[in-house]
C-alpha atoms as a PDB file:
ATOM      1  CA  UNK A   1      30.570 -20.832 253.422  1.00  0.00           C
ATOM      2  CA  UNK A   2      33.078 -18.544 251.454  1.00  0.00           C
ATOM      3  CA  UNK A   3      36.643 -19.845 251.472  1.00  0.00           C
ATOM      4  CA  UNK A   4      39.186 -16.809 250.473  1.00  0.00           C
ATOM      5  CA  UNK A   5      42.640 -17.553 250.408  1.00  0.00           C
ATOM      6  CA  UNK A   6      45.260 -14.410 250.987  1.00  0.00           C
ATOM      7  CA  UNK A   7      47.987 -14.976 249.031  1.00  0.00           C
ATOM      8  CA  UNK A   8      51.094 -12.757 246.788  1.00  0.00           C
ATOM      9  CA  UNK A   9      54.216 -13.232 246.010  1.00  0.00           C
ATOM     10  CA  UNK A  10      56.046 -11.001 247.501  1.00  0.00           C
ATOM     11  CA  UNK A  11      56.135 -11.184 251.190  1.00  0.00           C
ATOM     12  CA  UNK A  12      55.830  -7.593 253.513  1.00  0.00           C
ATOM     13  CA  UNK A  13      52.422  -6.474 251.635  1.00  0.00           C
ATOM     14  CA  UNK A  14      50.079  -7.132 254.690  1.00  0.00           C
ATOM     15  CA  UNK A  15      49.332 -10.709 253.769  1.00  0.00           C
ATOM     16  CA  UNK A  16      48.700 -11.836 256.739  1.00  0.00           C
ATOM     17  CA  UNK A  17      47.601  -8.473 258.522  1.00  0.00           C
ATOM     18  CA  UNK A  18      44.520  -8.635 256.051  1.00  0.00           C
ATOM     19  CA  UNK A  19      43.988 -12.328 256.783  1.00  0.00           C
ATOM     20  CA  UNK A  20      43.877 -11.438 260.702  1.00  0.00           C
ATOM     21  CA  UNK A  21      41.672  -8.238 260.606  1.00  0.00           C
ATOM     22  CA  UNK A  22      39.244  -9.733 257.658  1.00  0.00           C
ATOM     23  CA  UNK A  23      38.515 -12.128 259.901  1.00  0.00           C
ATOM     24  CA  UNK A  24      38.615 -10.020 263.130  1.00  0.00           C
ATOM     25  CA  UNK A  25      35.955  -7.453 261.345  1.00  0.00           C
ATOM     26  CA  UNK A  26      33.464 -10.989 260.744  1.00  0.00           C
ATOM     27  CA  UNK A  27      33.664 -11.185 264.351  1.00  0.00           C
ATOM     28  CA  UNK A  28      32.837  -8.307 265.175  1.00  0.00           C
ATOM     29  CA  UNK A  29      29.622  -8.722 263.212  1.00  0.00           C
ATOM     30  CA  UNK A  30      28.870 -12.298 264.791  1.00  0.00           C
ATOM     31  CA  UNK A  31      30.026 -14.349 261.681  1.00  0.00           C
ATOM     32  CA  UNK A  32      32.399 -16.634 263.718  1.00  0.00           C
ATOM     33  CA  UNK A  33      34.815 -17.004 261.226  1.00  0.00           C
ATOM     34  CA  UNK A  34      37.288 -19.622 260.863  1.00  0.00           C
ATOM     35  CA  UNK A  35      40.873 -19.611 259.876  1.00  0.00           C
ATOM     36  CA  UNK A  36      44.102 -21.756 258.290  1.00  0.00           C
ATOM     37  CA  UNK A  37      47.313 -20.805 258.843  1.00  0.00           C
ATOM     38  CA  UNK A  38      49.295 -22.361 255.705  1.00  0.00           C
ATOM     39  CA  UNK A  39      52.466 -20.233 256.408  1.00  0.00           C
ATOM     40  CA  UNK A  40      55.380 -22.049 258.009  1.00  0.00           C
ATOM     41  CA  UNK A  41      56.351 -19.017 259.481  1.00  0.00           C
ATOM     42  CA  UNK A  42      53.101 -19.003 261.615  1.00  0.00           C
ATOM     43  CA  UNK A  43      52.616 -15.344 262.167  1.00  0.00           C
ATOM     44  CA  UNK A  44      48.959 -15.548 262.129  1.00  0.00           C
ATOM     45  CA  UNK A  45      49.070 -18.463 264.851  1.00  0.00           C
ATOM     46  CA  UNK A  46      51.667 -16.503 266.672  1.00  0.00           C
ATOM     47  CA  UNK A  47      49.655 -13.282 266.967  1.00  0.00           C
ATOM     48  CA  UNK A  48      46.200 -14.808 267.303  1.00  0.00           C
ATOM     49  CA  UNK A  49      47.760 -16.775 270.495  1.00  0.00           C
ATOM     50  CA  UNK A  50      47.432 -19.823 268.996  1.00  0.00           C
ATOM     51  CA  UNK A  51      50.506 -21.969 269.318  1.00  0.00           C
ATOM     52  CA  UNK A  52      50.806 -25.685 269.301  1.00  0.00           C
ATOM     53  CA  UNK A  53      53.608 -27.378 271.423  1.00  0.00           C
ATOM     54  CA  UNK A  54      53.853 -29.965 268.234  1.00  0.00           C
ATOM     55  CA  UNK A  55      53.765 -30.340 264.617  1.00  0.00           C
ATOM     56  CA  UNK A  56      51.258 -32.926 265.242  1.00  0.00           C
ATOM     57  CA  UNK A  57      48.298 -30.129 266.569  1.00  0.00           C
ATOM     58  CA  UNK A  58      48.684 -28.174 263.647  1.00  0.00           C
ATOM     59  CA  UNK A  59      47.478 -28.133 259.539  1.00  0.00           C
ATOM     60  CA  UNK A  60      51.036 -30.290 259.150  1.00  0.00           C
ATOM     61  CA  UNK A  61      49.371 -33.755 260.912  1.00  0.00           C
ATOM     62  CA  UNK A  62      46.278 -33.434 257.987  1.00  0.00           C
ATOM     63  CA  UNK A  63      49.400 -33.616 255.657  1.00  0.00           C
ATOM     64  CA  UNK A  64      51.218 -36.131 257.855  1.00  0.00           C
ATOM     65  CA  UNK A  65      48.500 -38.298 259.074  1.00  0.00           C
ATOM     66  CA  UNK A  66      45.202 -37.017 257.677  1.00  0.00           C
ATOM     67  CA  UNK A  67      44.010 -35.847 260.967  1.00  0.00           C
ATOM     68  CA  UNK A  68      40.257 -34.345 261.074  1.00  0.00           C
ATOM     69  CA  UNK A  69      40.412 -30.535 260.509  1.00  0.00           C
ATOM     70  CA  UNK A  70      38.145 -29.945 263.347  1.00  0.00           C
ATOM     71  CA  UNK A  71      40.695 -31.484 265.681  1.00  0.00           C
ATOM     72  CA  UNK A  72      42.753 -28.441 265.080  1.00  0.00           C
ATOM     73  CA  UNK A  73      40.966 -25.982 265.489  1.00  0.00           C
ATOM     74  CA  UNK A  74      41.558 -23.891 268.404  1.00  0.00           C
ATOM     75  CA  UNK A  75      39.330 -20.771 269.428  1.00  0.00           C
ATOM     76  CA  UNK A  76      41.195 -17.934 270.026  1.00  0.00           C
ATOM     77  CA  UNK A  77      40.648 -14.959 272.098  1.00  0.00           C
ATOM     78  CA  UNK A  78      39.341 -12.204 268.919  1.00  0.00           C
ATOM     79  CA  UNK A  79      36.653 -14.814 268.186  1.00  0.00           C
ATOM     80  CA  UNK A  80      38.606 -16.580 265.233  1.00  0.00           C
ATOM     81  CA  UNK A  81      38.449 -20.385 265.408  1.00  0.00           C
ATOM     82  CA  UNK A  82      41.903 -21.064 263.671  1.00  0.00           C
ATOM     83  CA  UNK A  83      43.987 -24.107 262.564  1.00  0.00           C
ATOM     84  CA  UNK A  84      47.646 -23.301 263.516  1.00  0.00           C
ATOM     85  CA  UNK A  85      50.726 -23.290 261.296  1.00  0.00           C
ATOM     86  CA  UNK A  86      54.107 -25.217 262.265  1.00  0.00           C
ATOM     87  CA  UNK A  87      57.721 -24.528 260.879  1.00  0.00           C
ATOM     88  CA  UNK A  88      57.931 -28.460 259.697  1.00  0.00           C
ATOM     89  CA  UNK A  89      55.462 -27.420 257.073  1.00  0.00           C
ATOM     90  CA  UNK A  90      58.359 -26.007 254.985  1.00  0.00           C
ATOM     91  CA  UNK A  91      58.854 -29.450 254.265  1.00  0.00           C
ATOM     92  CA  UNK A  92      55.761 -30.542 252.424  1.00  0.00           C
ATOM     93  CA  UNK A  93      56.783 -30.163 249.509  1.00  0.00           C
ATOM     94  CA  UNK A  94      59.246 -32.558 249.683  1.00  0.00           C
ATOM     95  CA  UNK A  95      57.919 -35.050 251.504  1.00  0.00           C
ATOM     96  CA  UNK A  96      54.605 -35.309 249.517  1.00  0.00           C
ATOM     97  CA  UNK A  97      55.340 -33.903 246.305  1.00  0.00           C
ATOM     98  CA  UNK A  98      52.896 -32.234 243.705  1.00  0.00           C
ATOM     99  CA  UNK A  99      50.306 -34.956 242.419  1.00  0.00           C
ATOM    100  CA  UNK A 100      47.107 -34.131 242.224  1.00  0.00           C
ATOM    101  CA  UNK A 101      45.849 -36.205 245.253  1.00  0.00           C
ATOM    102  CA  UNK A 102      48.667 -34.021 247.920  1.00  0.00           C
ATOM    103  CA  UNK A 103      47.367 -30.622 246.306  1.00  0.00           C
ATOM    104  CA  UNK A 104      43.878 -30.980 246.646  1.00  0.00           C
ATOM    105  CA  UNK A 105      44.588 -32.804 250.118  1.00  0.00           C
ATOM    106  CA  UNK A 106      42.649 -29.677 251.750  1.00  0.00           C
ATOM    107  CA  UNK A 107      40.303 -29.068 249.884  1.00  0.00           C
ATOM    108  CA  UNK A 108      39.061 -32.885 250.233  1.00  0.00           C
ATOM    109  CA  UNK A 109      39.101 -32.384 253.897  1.00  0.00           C
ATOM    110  CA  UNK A 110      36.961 -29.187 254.046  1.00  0.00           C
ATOM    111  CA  UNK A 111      34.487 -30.866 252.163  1.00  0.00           C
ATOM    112  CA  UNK A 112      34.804 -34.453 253.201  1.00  0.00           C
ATOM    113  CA  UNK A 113      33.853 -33.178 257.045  1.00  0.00           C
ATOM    114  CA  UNK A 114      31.832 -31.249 255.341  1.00  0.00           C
ATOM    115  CA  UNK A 115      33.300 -27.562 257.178  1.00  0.00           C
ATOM    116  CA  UNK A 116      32.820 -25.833 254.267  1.00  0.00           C
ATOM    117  CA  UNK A 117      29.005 -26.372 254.603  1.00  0.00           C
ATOM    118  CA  UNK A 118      29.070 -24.703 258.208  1.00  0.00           C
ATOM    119  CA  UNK A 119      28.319 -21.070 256.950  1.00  0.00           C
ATOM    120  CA  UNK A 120      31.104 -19.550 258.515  1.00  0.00           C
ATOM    121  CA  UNK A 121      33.690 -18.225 256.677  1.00  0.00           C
ATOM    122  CA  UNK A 122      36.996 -19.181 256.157  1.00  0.00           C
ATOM    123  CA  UNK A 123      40.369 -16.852 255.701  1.00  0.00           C
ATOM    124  CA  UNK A 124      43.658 -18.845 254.816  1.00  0.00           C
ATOM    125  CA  UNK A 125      46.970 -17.062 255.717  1.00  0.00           C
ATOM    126  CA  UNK A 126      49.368 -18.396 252.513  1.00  0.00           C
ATOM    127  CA  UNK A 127      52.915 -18.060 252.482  1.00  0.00           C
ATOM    128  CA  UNK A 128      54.654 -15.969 250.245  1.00  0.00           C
ATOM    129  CA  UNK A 129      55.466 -18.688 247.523  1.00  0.00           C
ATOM    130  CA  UNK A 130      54.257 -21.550 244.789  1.00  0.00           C
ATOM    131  CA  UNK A 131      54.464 -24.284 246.596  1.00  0.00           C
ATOM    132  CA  UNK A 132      52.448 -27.265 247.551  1.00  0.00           C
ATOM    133  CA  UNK A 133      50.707 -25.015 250.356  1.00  0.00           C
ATOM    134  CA  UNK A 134      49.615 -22.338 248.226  1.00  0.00           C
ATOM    135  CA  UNK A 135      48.497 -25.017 245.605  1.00  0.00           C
ATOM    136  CA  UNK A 136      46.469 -26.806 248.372  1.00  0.00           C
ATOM    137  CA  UNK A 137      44.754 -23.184 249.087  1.00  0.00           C
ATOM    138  CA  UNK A 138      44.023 -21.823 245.738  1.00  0.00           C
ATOM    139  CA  UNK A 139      41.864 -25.452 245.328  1.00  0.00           C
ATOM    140  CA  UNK A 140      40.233 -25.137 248.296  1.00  0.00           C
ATOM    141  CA  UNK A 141      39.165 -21.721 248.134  1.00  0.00           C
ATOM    142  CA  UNK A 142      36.178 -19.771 246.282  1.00  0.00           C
ATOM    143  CA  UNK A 143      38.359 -16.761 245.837  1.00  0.00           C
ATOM    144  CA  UNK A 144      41.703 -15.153 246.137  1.00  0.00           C
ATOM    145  CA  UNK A 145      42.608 -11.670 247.684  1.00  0.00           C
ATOM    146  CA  UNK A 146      46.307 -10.425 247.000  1.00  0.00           C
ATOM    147  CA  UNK A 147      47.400  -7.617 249.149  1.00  0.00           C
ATOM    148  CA  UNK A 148      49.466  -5.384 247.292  1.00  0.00           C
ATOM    149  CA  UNK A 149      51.721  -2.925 248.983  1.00  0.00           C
ATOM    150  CA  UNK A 150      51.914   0.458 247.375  1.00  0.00           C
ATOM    151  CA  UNK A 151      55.041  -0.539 245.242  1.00  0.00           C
ATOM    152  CA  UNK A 152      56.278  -1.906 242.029  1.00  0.00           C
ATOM    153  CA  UNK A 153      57.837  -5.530 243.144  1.00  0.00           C
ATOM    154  CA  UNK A 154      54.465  -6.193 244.750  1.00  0.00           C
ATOM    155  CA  UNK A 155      52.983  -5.164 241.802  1.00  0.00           C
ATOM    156  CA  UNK A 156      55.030  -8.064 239.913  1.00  0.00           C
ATOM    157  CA  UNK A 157      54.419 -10.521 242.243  1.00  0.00           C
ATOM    158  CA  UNK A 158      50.591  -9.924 242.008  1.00  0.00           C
ATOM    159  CA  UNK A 159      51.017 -10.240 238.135  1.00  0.00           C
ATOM    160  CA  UNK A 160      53.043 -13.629 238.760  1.00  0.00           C
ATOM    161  CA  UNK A 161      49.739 -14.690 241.080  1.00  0.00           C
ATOM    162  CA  UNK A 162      47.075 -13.850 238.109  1.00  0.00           C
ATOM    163  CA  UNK A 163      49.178 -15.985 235.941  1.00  0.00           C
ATOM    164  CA  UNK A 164      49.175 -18.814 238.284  1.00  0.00           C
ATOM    165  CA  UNK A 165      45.818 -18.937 238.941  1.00  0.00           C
ATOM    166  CA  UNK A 166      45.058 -18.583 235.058  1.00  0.00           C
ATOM    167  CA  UNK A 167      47.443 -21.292 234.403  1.00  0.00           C
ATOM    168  CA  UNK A 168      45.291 -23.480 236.605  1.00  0.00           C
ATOM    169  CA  UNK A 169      42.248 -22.752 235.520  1.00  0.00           C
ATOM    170  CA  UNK A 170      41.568 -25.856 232.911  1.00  0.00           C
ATOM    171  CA  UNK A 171      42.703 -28.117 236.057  1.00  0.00           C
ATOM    172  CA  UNK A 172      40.319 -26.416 238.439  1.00  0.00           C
ATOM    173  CA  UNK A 173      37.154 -26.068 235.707  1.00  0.00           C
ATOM    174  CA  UNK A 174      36.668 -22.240 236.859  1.00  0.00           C
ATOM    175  CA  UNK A 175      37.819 -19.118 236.953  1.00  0.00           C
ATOM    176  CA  UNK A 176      38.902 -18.366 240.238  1.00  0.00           C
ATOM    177  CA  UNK A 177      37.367 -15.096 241.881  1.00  0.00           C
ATOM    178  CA  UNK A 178      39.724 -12.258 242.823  1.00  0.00           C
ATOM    179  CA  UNK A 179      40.388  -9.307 245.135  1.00  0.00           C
ATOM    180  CA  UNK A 180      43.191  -7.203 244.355  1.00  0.00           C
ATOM    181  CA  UNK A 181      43.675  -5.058 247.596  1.00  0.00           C
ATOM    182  CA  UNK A 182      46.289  -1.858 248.008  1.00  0.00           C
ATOM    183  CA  UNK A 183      47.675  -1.664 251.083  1.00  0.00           C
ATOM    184  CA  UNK A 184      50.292   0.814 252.840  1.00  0.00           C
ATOM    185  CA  UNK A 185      49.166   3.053 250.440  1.00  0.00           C
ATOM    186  CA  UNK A 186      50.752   6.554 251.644  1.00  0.00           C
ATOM    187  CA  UNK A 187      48.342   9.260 249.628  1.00  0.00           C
ATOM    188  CA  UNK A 188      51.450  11.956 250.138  1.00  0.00           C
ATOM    189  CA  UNK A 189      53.820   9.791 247.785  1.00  0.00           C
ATOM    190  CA  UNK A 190      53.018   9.910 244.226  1.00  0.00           C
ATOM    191  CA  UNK A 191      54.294   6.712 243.950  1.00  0.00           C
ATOM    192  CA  UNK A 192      51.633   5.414 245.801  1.00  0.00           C
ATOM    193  CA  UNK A 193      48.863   6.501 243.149  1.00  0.00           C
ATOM    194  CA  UNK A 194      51.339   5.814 240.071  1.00  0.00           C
ATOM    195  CA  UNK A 195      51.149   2.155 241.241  1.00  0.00           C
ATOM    196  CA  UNK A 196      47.296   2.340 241.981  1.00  0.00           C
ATOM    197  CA  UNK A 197      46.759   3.470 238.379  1.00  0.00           C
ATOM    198  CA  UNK A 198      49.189   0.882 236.999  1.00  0.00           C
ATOM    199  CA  UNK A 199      47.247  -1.829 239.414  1.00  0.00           C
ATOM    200  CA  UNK A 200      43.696  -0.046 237.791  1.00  0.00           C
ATOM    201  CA  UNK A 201      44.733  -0.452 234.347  1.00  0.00           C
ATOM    202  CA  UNK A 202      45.774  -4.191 234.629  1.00  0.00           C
ATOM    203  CA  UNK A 203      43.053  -5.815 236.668  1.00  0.00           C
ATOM    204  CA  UNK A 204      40.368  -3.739 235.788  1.00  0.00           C
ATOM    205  CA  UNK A 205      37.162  -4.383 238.128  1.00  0.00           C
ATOM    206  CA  UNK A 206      39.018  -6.585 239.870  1.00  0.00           C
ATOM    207  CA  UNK A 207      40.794  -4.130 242.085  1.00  0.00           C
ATOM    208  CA  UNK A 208      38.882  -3.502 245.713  1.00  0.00           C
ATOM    209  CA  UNK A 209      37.842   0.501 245.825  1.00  0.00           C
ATOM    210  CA  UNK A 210      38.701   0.081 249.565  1.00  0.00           C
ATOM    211  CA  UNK A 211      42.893   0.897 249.953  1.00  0.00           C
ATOM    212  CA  UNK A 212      44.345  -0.241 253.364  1.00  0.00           C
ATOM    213  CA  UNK A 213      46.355   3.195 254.307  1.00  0.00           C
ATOM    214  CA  UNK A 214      49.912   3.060 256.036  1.00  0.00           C
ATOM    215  CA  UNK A 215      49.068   2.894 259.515  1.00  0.00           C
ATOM    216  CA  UNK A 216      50.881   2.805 262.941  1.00  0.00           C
ATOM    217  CA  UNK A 217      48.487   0.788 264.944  1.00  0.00           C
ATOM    218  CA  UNK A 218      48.334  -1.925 262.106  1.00  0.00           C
ATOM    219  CA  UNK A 219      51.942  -1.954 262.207  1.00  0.00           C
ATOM    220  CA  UNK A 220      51.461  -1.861 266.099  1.00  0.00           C
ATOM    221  CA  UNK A 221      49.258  -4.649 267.010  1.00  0.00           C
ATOM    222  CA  UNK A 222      51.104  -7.206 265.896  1.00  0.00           C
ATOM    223  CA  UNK A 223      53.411  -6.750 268.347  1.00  0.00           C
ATOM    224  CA  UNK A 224      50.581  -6.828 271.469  1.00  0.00           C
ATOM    225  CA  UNK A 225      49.118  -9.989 269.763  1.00  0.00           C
ATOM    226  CA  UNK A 226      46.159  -8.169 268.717  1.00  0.00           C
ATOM    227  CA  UNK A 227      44.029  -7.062 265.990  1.00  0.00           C
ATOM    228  CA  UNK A 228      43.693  -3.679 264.807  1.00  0.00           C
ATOM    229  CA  UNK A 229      40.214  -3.997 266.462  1.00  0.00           C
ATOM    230  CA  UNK A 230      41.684  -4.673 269.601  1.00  0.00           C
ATOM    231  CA  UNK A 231      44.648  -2.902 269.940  1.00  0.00           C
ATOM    232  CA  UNK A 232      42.910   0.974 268.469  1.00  0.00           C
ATOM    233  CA  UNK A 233      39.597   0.447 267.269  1.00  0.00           C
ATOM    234  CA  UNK A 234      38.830   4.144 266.419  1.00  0.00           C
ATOM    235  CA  UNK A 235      42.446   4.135 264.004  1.00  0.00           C
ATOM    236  CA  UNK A 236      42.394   4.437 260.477  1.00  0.00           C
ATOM    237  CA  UNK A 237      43.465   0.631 260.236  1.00  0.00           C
ATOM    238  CA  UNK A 238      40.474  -0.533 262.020  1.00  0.00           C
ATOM    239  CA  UNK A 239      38.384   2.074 259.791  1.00  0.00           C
ATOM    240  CA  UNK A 240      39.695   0.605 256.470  1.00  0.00           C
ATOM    241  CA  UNK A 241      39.494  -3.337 257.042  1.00  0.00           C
ATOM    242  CA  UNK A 242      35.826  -2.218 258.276  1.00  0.00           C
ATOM    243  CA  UNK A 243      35.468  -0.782 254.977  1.00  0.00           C
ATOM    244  CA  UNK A 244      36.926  -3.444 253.410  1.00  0.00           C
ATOM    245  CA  UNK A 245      34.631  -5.997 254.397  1.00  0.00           C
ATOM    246  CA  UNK A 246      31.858  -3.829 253.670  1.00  0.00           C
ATOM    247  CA  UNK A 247      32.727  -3.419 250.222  1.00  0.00           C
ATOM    248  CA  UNK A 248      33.345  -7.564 249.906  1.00  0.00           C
ATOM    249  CA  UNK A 249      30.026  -8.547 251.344  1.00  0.00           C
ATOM    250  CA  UNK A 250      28.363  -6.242 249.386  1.00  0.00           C
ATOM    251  CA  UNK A 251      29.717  -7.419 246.527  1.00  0.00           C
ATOM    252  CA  UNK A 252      28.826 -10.951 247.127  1.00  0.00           C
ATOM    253  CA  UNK A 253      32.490 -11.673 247.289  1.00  0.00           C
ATOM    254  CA  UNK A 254      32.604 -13.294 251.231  1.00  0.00           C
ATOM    255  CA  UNK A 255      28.767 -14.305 251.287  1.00  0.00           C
END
């Protein structure tokens, strides 16, 4: 199993529309994947149709309670089996603080019920900050993708990421493997490719070939509670997270 946490920043960079059709496109190839929404604002939960009438049938109750991970999961219609998100996890961080034992509380799970030995992948949906959360999902996962929208503040928030993640690196033993993905990337503004080349020049290797174009029916589906898949499968959107995935399996990066 290859756990890949989607994480930046900055929010608005198609954070959680990559999370949704990543895993949408291993469906489509029969790879059943599985995901974690770790964002209190639940947007992945929201359009995958999976809602929970309580905090306690979401990720919050392993946080609350320690309640099995595969108690949560719910199966939704694209083929995703996800783990829902709940606005009371906003308060994590203060109810549980930062020690070591709260931040690897995830990661612990996965591989005390063993999930992460399933072969399916996993996608977690991160929200848009440092917190507890985000801590909890960068030690869980094998690697990192940060969208990066086809502007400068994004741009800053990735660089704020690569220095978290190499801040942590004598605490995690490893160098943590990383994605960096451009997204609403508009080829008619020159902005657009002054911001890929800046990207290029600071992360090197690192940066996916694959760009996620600016796209009505990604901005679209969301709206229909679909994936891109779903909601225009013969779009550009659909075309490019296709690609995408290509590009990471090929690369070893989601095995």
């Amino acid at each position: 199993m290859t756990i890949v946490s989607v994480f930046n920043q900055k929010g608005g960079v198609g954070k959680t529309t990559t999370a949704l059709n990543l895993a949408a496109a291993l469906a489509r190839r029969a790879r059943a994947p599985y995901a974690i929404d770790l964002d209190p604002q639940a947007q992945l939960s929201a359009i995958a149709g999976v809602q929970a009438g309580s905090g306690d049938d979401t990720v919050l109750s392993l946080f609350q309670r320690n309640r099995p991970l595969r108690e949560l999961l719910q199966h939704a219609q694209n083929g995703i089996d996800l783990i829902p998100s709940h606005m009371e996890l906003s308060k994590v961080d203060s109810l549980y603080g930062k020690g070591y034992n709260v931040v690897n509380r995830l990661n612990a799970a996965l591989r005390g019920e063993k999930l992460a030995r399933d072969g399916q992948p996993l996608l977690i949906d991160c929200s848009p900050l440092v917190s507890v959360l985000t801590l909890n999902a960068i030690f869980a996962s094998d690697c990192v993708i940060v969208p990066i929208s086809a502007d400068y503040l994004s741009f800053k928030g990735a660089l704020q990421i690569a220095k978290t993640l190499n801040a942590l690196e004598p605490v995690l033993k490893h160098r943590v493997n990383r994605r960096y993905l451009l997204t609403r990337f508009d080829g008619r503004r020159r902005m657009a490719w002054d911001v890929l080349r800046t990207v290029e020049e600071q992360f090197g290797s690192e940066v996916c070939h694959t760009r996620i174009a600016e796209n009505v029916s990604l901005a679209e589906s969301p709206a229909y509670g679909k994936t891109v898949f779903e909601h225009a499968p013969n779009s550009r959107g659909a075309h490019d997270y296709d690609e995408l995935l290509e590009e990471l399996l090929a690369a070893g990066f989601i095995e």
